[in-house]
C-alpha atoms as a PDB file:
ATOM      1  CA  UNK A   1      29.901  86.276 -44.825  1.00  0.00           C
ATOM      2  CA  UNK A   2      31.609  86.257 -48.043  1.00  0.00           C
ATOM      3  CA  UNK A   3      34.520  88.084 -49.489  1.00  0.00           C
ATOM      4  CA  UNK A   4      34.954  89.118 -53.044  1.00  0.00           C
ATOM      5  CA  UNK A   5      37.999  87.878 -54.569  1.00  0.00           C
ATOM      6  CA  UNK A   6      37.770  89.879 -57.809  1.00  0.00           C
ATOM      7  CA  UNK A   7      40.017  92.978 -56.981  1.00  0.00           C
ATOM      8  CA  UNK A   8      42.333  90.378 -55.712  1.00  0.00           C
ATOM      9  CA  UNK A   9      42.209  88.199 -59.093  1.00  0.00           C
ATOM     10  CA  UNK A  10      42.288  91.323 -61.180  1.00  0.00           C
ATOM     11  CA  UNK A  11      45.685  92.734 -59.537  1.00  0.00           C
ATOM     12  CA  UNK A  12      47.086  89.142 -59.535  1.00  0.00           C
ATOM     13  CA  UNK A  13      46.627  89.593 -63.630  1.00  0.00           C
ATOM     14  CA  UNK A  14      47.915  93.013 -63.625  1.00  0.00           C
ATOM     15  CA  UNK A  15      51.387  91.975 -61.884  1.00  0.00           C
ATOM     16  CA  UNK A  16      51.246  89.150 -64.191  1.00  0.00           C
ATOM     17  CA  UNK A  17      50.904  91.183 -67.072  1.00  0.00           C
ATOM     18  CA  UNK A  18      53.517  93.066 -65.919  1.00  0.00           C
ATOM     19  CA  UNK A  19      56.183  90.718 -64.908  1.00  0.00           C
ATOM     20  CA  UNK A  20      55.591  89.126 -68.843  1.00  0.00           C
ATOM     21  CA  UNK A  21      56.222  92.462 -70.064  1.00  0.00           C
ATOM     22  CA  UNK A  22      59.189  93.630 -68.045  1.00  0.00           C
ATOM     23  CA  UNK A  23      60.569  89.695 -68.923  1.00  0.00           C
ATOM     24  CA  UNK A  24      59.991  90.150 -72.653  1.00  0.00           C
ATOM     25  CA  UNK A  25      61.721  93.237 -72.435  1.00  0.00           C
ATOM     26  CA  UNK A  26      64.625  91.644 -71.024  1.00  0.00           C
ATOM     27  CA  UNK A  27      65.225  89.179 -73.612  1.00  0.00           C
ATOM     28  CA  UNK A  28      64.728  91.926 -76.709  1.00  0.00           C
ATOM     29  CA  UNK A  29      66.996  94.031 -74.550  1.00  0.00           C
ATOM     30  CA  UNK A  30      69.395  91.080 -74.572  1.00  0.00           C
ATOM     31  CA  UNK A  31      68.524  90.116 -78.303  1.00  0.00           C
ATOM     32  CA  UNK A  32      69.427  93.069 -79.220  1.00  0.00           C
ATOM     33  CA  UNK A  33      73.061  92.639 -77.606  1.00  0.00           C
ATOM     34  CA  UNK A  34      73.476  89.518 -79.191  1.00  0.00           C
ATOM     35  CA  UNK A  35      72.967  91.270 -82.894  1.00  0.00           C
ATOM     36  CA  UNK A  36      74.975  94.290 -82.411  1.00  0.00           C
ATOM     37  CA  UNK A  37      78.166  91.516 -80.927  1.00  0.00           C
ATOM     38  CA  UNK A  38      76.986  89.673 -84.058  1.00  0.00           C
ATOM     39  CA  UNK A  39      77.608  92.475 -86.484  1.00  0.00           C
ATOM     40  CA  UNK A  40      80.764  93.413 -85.226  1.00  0.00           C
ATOM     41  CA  UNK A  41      82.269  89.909 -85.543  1.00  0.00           C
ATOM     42  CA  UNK A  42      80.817  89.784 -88.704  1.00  0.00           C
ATOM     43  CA  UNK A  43      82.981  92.546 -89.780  1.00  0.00           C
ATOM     44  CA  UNK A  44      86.125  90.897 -88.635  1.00  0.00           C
ATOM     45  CA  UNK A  45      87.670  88.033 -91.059  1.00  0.00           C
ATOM     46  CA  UNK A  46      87.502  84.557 -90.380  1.00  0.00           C
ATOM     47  CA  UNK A  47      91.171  83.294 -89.808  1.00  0.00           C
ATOM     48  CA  UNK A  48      91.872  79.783 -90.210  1.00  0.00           C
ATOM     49  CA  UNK A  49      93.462  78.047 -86.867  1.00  0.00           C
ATOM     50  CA  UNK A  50      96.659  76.074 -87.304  1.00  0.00           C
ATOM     51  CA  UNK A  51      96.386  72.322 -86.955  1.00  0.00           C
ATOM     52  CA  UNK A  52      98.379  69.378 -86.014  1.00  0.00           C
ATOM     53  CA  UNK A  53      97.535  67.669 -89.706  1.00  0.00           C
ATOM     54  CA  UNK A  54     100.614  68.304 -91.421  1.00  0.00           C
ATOM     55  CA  UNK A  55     103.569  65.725 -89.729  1.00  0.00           C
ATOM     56  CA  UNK A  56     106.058  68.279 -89.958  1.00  0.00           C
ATOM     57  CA  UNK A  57     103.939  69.936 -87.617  1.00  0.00           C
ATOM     58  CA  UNK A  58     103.772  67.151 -84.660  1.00  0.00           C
ATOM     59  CA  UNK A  59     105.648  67.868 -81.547  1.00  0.00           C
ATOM     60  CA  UNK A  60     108.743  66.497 -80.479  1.00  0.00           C
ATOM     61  CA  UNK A  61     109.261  63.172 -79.310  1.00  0.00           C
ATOM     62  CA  UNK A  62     110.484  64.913 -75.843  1.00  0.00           C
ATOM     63  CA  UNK A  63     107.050  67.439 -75.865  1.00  0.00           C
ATOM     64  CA  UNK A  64     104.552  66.564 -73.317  1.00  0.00           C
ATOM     65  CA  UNK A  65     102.136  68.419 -74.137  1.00  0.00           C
ATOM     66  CA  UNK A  66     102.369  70.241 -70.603  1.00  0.00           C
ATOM     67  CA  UNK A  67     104.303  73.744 -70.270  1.00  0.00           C
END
């Protein structure tokens, strides 16, 4: 006595289908995020961080480097 394993293989596929659907949703759900936080820092200027390059600007000889 044999059982058919179609109708088993075909709703294997359909909750396969599925899951790939609900995952590609997920990441343009979280593309999406990614451009709207894009576009709002690309509205904001660009300011330049201060460095250590200049030796006026080196720490004192006393300065650890640990507050």
């Amino acid at each position: 006595m044999w059982i058919s394993l179609k109708p088993f293989r075909v709703r294997l596929l359909e909750i396969a289908a599925h899951s790939a659907v609900s995952n590609l949703l997920d990441v343009a759900a979280q593309l999406a995020g990614l451009a709207e936080d894009l576009k709002a820092l690309s509205s904001r200027p660009i300011e330049p961080r201060p460095t250590l390059a200049e030796p006026d600007d080196q720490p004192e000889s006393g300065f650890s480097g640990i507050i």
